[in-house]
Protein backbone atom coordinates (compact mmCIF):
# COMPACT_ATOMS: atom_id res chain seq x y z
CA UNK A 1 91.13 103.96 99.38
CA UNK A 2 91.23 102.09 95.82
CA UNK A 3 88.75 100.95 94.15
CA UNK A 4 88.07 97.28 93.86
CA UNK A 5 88.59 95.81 91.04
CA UNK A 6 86.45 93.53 88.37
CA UNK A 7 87.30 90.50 86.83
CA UNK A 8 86.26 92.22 83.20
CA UNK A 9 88.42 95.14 83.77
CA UNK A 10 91.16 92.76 84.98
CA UNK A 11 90.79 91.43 81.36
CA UNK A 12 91.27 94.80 79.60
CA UNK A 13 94.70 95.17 81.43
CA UNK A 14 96.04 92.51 81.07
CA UNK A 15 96.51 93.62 77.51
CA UNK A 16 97.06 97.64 78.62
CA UNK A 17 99.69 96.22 81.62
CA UNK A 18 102.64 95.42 79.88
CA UNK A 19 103.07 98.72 78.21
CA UNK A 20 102.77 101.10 81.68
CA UNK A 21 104.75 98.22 83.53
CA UNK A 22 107.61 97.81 80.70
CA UNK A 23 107.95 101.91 80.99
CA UNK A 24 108.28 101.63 84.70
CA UNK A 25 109.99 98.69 84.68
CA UNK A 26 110.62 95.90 87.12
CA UNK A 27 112.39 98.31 89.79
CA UNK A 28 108.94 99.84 90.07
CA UNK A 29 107.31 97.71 92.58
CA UNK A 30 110.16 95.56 93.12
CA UNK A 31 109.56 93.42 91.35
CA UNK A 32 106.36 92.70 90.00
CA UNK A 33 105.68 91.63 86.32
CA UNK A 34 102.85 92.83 83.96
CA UNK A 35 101.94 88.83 83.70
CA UNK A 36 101.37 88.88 87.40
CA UNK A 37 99.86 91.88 88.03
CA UNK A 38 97.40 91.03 85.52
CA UNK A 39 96.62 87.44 86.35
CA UNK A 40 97.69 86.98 90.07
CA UNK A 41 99.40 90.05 91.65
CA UNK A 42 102.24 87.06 92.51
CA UNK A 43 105.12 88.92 93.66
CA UNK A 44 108.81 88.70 93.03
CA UNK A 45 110.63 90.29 95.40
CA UNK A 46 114.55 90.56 95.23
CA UNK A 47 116.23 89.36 97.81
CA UNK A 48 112.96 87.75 99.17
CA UNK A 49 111.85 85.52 96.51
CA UNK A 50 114.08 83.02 94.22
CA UNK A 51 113.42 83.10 90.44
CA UNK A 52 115.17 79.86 89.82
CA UNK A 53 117.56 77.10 90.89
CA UNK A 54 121.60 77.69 90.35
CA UNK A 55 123.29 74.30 90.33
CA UNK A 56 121.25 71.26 89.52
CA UNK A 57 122.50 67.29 89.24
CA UNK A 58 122.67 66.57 85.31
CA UNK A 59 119.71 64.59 84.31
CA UNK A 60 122.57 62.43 81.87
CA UNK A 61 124.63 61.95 84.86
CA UNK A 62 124.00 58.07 84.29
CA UNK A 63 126.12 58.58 80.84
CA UNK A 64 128.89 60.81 82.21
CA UNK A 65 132.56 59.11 82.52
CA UNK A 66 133.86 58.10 86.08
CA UNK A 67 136.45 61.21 85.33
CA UNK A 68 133.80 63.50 83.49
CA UNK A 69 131.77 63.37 87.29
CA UNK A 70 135.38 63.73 89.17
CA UNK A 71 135.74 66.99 87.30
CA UNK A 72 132.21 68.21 87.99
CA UNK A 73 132.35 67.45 91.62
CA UNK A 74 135.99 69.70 91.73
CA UNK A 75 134.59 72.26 90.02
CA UNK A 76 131.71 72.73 91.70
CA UNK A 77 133.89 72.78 95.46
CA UNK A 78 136.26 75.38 93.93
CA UNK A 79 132.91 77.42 93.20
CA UNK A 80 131.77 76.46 96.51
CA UNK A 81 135.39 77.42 98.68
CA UNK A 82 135.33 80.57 96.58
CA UNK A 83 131.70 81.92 97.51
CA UNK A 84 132.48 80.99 101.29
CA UNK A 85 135.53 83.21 101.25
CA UNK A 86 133.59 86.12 100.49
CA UNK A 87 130.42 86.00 102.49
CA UNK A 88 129.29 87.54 105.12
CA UNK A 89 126.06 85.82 107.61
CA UNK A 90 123.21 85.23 106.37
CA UNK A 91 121.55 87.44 109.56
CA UNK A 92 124.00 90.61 107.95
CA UNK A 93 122.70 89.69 105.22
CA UNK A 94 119.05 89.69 105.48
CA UNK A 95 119.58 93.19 107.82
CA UNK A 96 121.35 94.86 104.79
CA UNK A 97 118.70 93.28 102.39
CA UNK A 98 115.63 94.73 104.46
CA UNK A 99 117.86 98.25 104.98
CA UNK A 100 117.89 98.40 101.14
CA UNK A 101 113.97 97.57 100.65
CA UNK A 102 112.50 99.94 103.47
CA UNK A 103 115.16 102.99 101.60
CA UNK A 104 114.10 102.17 98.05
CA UNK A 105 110.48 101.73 98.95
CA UNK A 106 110.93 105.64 100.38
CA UNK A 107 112.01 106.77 97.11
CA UNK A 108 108.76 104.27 95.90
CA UNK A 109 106.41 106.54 98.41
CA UNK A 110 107.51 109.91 96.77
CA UNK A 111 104.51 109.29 94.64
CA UNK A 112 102.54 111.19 96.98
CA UNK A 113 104.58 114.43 95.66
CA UNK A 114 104.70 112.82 92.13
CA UNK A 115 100.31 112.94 92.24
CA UNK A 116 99.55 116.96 92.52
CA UNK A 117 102.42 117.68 90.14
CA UNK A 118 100.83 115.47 87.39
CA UNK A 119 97.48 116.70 88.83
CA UNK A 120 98.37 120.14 88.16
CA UNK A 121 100.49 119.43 84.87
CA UNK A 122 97.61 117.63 83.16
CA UNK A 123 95.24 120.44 84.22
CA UNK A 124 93.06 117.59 85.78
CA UNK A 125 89.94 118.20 87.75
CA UNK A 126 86.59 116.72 89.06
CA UNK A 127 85.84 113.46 89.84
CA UNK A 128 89.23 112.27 89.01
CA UNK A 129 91.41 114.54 90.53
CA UNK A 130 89.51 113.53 93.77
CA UNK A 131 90.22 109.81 93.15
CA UNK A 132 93.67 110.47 92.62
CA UNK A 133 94.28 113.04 95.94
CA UNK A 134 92.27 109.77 97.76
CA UNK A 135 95.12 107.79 96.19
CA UNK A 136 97.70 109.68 97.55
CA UNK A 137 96.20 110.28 100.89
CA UNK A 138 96.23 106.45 100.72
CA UNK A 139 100.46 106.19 100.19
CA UNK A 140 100.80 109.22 102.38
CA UNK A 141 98.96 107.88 105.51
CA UNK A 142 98.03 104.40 105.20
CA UNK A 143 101.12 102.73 103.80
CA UNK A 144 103.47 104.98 105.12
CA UNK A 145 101.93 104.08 108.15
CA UNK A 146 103.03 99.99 107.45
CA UNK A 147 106.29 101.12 106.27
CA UNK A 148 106.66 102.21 109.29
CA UNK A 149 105.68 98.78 110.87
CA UNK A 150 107.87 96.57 108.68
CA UNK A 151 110.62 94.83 111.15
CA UNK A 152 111.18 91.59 108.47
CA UNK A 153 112.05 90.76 105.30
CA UNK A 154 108.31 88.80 105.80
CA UNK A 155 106.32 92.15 107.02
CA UNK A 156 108.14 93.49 103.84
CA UNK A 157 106.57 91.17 101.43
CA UNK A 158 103.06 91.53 102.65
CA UNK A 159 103.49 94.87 102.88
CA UNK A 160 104.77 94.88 98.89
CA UNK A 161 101.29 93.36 98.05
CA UNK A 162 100.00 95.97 99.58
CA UNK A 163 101.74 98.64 97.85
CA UNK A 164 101.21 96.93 94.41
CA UNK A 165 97.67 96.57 94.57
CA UNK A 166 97.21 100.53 95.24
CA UNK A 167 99.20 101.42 92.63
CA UNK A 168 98.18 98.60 90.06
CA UNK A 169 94.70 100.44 91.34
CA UNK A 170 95.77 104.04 90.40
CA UNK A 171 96.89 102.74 86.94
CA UNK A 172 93.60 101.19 86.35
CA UNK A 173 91.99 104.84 87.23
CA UNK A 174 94.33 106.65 84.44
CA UNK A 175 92.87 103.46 81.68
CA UNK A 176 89.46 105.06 82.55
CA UNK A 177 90.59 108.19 81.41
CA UNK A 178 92.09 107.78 78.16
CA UNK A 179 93.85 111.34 77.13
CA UNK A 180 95.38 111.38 80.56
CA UNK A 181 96.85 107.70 80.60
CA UNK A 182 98.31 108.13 76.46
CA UNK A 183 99.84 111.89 77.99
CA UNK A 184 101.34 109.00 81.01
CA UNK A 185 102.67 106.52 78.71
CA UNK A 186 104.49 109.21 76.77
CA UNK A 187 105.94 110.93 79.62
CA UNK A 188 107.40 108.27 81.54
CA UNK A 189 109.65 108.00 78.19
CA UNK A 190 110.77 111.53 79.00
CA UNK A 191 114.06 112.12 81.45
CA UNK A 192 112.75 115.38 82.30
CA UNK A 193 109.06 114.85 83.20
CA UNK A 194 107.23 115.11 86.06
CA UNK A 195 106.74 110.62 86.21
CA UNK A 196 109.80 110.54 83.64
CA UNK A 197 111.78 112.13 86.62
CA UNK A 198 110.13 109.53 89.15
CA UNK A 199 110.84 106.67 87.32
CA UNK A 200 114.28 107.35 86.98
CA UNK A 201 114.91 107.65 90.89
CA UNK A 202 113.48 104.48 91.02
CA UNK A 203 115.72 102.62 88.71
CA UNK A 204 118.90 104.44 90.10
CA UNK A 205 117.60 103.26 93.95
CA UNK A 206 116.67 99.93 92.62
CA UNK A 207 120.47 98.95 91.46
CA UNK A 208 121.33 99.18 96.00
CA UNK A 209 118.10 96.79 96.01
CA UNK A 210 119.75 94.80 93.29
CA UNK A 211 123.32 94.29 94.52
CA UNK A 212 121.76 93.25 97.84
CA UNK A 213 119.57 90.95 96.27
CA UNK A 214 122.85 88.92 95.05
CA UNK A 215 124.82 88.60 98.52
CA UNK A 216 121.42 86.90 99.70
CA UNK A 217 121.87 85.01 96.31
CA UNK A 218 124.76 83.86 97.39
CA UNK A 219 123.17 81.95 99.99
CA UNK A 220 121.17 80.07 97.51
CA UNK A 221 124.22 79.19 95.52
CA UNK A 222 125.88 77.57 98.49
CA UNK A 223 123.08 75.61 98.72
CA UNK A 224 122.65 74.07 95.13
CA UNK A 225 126.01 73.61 95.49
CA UNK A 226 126.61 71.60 98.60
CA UNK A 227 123.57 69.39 97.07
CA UNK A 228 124.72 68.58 93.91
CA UNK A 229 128.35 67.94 95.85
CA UNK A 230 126.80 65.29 97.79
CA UNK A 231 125.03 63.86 94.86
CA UNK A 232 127.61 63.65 93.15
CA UNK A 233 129.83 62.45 96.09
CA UNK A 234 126.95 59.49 96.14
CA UNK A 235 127.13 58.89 92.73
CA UNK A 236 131.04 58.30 92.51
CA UNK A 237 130.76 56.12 95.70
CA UNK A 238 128.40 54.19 94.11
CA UNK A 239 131.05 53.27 90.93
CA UNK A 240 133.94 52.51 93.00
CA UNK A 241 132.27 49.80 95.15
């Protein structure tokens, strides 16, 4: 259960966002920026989605020496021979990659133990305490429920949206309250607070999300590479006819 939210309010945060997300950080919802959440709730996901491309043809290849795009094209098969040497399939790959999401996103769900602690720690009661139990009841059962149902790295990334709009959501609930969301923002800065505490399991569990992330990188790499190898290859065909 979260409430829906307004275009208007969507306007306030975007200006609020970047402060709560920067504390979290991107390991938080893995990954999603304060940009996005404010504008589009577009995910990036590691291991999922690719930020940008490795290798690329040079737009000046026209002006490069006959030796200059020799050189290139070596380099970039050394690069290439290398990478192969050490990879594993891309079907290990995407196993290990969804093995490190579905852990890390555990850690992600101990929110529901992370809500009556602060609940209880800010001495919070009344309406709000009730939206934030219906919060929790909503990690606890409903999206620990989909966890549950996730068998792809695709179920994953709907199932991220998901996540990310309930807790972009909750955040929007502590803006409403003002002394409780400035007591938040300070104590995710502190190590040994209740959400300091949380947010640091998150960024330790993150870095197995991370190095998993770059073996499916990897993958990518090849890729650029073996195009700009063939453009290349095209390219010096082209001068020696």
């Amino acid at each position: 259960m979260y409430k829906q939210i307004s275009k208007s309010r969507k306007a306030v945060f975007s200006s609020v966002a970047p402060i709560i997300w920067a504390s979290l950080g991107t390991a938080m919802l893995v990954s999603f920026s304060s940009v996005s959440l404010a504008d589009s709730g577009k995910s990036n996901i590691p291991g999922i989605d690719r930020a940008s491309v490795s290798y690329e043809v040079p737009a000046d290849l026209n002006s490069w020496s006959t030796h200059e795009v020799s050189s290139l094209r070596d380099e970039h098969q050394q690069n290439l021979d290398q990478i192969r040497q050490n990879q594993t399939s891309r079907d290990q790959a995407d196993a290990h990659m969804l093995s490190e999401l579905l852990r890390h996103d555990m850690v992600r769900l101990s929110i529901v133990d992370v809500i009556p602690a602060l609940i209880e720690e800010y001495q919070i009661e009344g309406d709000f305490k009730d939206l934030l139990m219906g919060y929790r009841d909503t990690f606890k059962v409903e999206l620990m429920a989909n966890h549950n149902e996730i068998q792809s790295l695709g179920d994953y990334q709907s199932y991220d949206f998901r996540f990310a709009a309930v807790y972009m959501s909750m955040i929007y609930a502590f803006d409403d309250n003002p002394e409780f969301y400035q007591r938040l923002k300070s104590d995710m800065m502190l190590e040994d607070s209740v959400i300091g505490r949380y947010r640091n399991a998150i960024d330790e569990s993150y870095l197995g999300v991370k190095a998993a992330s770059e073996v499916i990188d990897s993958f990518h790499i090849v890729n650029d590479l073996e195009k700009v190898i063939v453009a290349l290859d095209s390219e010096l065909e082209k001068r020696n006819n």
